[in-house]
Protein backbone atom coordinates (compact mmCIF):
# COMPACT_ATOMS: atom_id res chain seq x y z
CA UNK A 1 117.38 128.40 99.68
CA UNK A 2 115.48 129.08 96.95
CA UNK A 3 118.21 130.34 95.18
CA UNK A 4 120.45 127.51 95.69
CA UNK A 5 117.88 125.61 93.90
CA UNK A 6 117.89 127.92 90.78
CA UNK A 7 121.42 127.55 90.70
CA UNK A 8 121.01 123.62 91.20
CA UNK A 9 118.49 123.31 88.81
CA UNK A 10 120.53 122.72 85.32
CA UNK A 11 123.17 120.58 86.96
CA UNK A 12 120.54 118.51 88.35
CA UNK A 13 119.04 118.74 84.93
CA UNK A 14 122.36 117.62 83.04
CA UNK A 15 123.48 115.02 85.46
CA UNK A 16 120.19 112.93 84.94
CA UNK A 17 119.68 113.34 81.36
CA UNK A 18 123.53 112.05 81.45
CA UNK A 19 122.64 109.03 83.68
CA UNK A 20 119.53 107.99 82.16
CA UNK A 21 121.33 108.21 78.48
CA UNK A 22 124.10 105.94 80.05
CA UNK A 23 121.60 103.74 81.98
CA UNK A 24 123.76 104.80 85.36
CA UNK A 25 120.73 106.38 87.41
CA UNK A 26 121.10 104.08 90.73
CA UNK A 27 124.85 104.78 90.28
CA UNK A 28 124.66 108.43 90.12
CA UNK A 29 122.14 108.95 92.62
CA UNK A 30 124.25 106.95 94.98
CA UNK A 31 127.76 109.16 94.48
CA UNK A 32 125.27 112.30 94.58
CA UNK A 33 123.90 111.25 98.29
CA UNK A 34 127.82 110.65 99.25
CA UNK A 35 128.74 114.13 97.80
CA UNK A 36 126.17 115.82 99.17
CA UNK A 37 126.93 114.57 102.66
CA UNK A 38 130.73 115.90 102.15
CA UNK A 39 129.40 119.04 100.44
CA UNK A 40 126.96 119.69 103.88
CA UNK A 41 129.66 118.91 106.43
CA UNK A 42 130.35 122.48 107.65
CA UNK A 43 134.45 121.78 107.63
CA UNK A 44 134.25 120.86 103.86
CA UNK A 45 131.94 123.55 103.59
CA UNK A 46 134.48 126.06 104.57
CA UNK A 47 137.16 124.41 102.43
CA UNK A 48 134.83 124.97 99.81
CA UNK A 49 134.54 128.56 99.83
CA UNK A 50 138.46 129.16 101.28
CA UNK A 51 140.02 130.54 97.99
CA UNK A 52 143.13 129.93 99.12
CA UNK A 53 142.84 125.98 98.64
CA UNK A 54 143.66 125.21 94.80
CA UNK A 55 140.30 123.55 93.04
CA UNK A 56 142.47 120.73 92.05
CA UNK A 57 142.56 119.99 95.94
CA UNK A 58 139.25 120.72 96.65
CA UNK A 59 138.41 118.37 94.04
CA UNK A 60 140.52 115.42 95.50
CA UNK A 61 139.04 116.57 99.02
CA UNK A 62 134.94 116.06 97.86
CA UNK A 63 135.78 112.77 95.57
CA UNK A 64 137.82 110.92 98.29
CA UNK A 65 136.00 111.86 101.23
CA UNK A 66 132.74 110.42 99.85
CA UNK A 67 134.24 107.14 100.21
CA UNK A 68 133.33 105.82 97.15
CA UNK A 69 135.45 105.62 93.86
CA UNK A 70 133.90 107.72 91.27
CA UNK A 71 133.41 107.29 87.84
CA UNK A 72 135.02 109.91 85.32
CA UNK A 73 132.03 111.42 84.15
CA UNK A 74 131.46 112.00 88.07
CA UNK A 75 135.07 113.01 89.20
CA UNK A 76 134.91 115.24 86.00
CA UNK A 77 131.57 116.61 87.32
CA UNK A 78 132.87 117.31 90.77
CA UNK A 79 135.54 119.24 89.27
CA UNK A 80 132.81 121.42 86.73
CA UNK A 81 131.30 122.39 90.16
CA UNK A 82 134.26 123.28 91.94
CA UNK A 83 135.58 125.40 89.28
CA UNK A 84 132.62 127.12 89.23
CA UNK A 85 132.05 127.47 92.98
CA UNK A 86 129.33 125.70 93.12
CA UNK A 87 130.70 122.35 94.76
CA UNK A 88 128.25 123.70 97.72
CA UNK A 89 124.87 123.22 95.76
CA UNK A 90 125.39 119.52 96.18
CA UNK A 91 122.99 118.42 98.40
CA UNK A 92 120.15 120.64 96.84
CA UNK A 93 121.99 119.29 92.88
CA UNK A 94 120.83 115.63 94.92
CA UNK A 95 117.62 116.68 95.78
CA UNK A 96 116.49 117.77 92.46
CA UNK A 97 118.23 114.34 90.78
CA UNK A 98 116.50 112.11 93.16
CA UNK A 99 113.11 114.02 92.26
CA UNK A 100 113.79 113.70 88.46
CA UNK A 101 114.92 110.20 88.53
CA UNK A 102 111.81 109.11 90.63
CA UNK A 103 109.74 110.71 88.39
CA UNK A 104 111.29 108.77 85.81
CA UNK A 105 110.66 105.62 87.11
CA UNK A 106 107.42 106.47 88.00
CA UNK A 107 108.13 106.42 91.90
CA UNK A 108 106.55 108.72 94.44
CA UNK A 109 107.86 109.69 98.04
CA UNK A 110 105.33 108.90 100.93
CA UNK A 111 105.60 109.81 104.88
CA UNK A 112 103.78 107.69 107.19
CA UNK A 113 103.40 109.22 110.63
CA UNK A 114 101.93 106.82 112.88
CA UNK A 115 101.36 106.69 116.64
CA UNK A 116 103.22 103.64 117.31
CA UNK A 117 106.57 101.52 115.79
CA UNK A 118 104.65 99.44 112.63
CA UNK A 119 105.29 95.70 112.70
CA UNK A 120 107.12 94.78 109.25
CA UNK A 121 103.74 92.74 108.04
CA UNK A 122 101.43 95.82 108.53
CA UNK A 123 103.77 98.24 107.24
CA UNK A 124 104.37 95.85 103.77
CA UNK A 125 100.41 95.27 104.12
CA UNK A 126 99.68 99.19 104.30
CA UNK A 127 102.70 99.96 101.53
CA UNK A 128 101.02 97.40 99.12
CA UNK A 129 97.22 99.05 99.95
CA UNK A 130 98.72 102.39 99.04
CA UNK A 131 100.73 101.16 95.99
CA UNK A 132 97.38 100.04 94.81
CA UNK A 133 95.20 103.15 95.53
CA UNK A 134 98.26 105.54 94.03
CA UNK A 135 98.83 103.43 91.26
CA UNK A 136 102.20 103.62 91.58
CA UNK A 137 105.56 102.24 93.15
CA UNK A 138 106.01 104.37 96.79
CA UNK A 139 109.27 105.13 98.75
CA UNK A 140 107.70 104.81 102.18
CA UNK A 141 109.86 106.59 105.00
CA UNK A 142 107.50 106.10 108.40
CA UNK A 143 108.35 108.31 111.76
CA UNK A 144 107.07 107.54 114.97
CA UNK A 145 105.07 110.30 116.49
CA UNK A 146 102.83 109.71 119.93
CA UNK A 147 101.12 112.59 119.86
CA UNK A 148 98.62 111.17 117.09
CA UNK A 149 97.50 108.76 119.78
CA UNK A 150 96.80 106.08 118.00
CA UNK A 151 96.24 105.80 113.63
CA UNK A 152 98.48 106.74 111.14
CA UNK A 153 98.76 109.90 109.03
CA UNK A 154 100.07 109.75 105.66
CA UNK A 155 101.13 112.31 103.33
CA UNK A 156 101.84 111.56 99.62
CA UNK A 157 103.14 114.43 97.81
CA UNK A 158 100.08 117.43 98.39
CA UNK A 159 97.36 114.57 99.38
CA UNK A 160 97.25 113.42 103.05
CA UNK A 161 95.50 110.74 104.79
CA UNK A 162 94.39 111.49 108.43
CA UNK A 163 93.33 108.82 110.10
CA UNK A 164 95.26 109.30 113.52
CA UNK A 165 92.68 109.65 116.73
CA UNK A 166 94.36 112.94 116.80
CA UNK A 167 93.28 114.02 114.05
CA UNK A 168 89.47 112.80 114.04
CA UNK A 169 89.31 114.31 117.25
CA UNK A 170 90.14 117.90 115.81
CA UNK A 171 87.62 117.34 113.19
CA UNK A 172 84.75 115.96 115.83
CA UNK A 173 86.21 119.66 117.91
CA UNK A 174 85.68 121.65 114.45
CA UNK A 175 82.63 120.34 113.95
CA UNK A 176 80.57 120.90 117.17
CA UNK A 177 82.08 124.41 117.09
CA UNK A 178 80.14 124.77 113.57
């Protein structure tokens, strides 16, 4: 894995100093999610590394079965990757874009685990609270997890926020055994 992201590293690179010079971020990151999805589907996969398929078919295979039309600095990027075999970093080349570009707009990923479903008004309520205390736009993804109990537990890049009943209760047990 970690070698897949060496290798994805300068195409990542390239693509996003490519979209933000052309002011095409939202567009790129969009056909990269697509192609990523084609590029992890373990029958393109093995088309992919079949070197008996021509790379001017595995080319037409990745851009059409992403469903989207792409642009020609994207079909021609497509076909950079296939001729080198790399076609397959795709979803880790996505990864790293998405990290870049959010870092570029000054966006930051956050995971809220809570113990129960979030009505829409809390969630927006808790999303702006955080926005505020971050000082800085968040891409909120929030799971469901019942074994919390009850609270929420959020993690924002290497900084979490425990305050599940789960949690305080493995404090309060760390604590007395102090």
């Amino acid at each position: 894995m970690a070698e897949n992201l060496t290798l994805a590293r300068p195409y990542a690179e390239a693509v996003f100093a490519l979209a933000r010079e052309a002011g095409t971020l939202p567009s790129w990151a969009d056909a990269l999610q697509r192609l990523a999805l084609v590029a992890a589907d373990p029958e393109a996969l093995a088309c992919l590394s079949n070197p008996r398929i021509a790379a001017d078919q595995l080319v037409k295979l990745v851009s059409e079965s992403s469903g989207i039309t792409l642009s020609q600095e994207q079909h021609s990027f497509v076909s950079l990757l296939v001729a080198n075999d790399r076609a397959a970093l795709l979803p880790e080349i996505k990864s790293l874009f998405i990290i870049l570009k959010n870092t570029h707009e000054g966006v930051r990923d956050a995971l809220v685990t809570s113990a129960f479903p979030l009505a829409a008004d809390a969630q927006a309520k808790l999303v702006s609270d955080l926005e505020a205390r971050f000082a800085t736009r968040l891409n909120v993804s929030v799971v469901v997890d019942p074994e919390l109990i009850g609270g929420v537990r959020i993690a924002i890049g290497d900084e979490v926020i425990d305050a599940s009943v789960r949690g305080k209760l493995a404090a309060m047990a760390a604590a007395l055994q102090n």
